[in-house]
Protein backbone atom coordinates (compact mmCIF):
# COMPACT_ATOMS: atom_id res chain seq x y z
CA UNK A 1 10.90 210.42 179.61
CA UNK A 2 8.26 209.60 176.74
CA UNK A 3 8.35 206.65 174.72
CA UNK A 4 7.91 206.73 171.01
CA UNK A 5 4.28 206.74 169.80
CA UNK A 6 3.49 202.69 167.89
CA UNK A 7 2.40 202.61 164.35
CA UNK A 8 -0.67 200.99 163.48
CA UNK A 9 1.01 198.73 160.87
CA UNK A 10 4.44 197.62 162.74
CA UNK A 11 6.21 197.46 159.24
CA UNK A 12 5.44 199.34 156.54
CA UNK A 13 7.02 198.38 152.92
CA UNK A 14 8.03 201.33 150.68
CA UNK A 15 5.49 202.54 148.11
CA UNK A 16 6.96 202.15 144.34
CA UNK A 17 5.19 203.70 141.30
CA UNK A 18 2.55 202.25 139.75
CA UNK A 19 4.39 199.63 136.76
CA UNK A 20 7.65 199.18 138.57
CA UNK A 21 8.99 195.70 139.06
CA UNK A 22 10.51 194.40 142.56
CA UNK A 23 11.52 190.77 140.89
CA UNK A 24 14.82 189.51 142.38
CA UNK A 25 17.37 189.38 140.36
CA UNK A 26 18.30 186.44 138.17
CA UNK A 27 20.97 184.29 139.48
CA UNK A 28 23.08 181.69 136.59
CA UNK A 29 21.63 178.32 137.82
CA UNK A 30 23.68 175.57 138.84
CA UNK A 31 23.58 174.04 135.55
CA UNK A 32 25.18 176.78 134.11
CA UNK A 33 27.53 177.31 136.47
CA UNK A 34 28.96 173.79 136.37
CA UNK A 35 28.90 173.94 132.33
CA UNK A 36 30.57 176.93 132.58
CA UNK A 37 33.61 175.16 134.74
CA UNK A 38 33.50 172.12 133.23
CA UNK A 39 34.32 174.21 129.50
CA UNK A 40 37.22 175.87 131.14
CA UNK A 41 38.80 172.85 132.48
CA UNK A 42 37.79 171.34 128.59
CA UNK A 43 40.08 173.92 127.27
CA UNK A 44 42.67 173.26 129.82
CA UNK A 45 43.27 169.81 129.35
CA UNK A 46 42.50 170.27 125.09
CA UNK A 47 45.50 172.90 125.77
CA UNK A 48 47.60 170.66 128.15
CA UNK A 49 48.15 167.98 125.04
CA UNK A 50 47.94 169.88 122.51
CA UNK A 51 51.71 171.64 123.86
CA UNK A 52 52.11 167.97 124.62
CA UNK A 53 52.38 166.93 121.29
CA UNK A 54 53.62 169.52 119.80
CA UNK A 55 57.34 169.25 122.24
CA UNK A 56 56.74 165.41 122.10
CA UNK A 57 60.06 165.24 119.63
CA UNK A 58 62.02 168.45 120.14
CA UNK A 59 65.61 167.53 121.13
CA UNK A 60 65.54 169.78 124.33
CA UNK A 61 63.58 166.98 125.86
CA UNK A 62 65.85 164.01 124.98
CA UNK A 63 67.29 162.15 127.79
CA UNK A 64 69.59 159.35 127.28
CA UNK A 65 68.39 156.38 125.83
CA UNK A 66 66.05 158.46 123.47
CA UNK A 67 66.94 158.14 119.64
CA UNK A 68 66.88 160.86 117.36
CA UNK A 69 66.48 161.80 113.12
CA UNK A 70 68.21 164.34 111.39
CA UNK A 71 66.28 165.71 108.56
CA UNK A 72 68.64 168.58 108.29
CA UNK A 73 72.27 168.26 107.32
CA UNK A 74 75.37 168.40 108.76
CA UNK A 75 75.32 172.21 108.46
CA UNK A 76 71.87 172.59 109.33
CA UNK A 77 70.72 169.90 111.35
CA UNK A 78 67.00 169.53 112.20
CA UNK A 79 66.64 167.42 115.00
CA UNK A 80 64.04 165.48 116.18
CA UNK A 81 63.12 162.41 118.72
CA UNK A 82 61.90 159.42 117.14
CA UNK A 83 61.12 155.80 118.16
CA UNK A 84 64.33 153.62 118.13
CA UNK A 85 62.80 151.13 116.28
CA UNK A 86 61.92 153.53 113.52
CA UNK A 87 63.56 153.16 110.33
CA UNK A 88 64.85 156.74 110.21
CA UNK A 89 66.06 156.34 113.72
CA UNK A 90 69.53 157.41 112.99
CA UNK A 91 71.58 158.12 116.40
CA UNK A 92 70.48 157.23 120.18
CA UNK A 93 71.60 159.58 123.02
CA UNK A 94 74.18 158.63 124.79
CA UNK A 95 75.12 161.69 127.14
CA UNK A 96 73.03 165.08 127.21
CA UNK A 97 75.11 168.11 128.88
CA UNK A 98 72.79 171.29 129.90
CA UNK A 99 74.17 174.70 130.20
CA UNK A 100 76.73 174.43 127.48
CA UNK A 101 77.67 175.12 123.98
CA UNK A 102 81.27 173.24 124.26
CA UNK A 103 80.54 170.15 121.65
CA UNK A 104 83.92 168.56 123.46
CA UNK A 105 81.64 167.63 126.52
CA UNK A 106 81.19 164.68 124.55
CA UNK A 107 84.83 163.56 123.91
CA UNK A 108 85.00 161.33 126.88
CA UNK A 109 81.82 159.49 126.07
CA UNK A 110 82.24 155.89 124.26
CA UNK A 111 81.07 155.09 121.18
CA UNK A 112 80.19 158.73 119.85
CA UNK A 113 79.61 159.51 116.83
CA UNK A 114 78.24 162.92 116.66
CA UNK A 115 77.29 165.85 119.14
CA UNK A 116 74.35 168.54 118.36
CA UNK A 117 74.61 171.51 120.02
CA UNK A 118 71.48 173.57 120.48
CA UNK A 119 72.38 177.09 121.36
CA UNK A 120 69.00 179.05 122.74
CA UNK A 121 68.72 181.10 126.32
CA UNK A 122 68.75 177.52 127.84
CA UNK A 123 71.68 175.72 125.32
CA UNK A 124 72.52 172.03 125.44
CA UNK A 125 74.72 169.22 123.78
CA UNK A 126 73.16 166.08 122.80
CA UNK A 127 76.30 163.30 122.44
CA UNK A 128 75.07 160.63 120.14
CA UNK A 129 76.00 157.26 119.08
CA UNK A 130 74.67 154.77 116.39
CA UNK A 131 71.82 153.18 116.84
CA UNK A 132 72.03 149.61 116.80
């Protein structure tokens, strides 16, 4: 058995035309990277309140104690939660029944003086009472 013959030079780099460049490629510093992350968590949390305060008064978040305004009618109401110490603070919630559109949920419940009845793919009835 023979054994290889050595090379003078043990190792031998490839030979690339005359002009070509062998730079490493550029890697995004860490700077960039972190301003990079810290922009998408910007627009997550900018994003996060923003739907925030838009569904602040919709009545599909009321819970009982809340107080609502009408600034609809009677026909039409347009429903929205407000402070209870606001002037336009017309009814508080006194019961709030999910899964329904039967307004006489609120029949048993003292002191009621109106329901609202949102009907959507999730309805719900709101049973209100003055607020004092």
């Amino acid at each position: 058995m023979s054994t290889p013959p050595v090379a003078d030079t043990p190792h031998q780099l490839p030979e690339f035309p005359p002009g070509t460049s062998i730079a490493p490629t550029a890697r995004p510093s860490t700077g960039k990277k972190v301003k990079k992350v810290l922009g998408i968590v910007l627009v997550a949390v900018v994003a996060f309140f923003a739907f925030g305060y838009y569904i602040q008064d919709d009545p599909s978040i009321a819970e009982v104690g809340n107080c609502v305004h009408n600034s609809g009618s009677s026909d039409k109401p347009k429903v929205a939660i407000v402070d209870c110490g606001a002037a336009d603070a017309d009814f508080k919630v006194l019961k709030v029944v999910r899964n329904t559109s039967d307004t006489k949920a609120c029949e048993s419940v003292e002191e009621v003086e109106a329901a609202y009845l949102e009907e959507s793919s999730d309805p719900f009835v709101l049973c209100l009472g003055k607020n004092h």
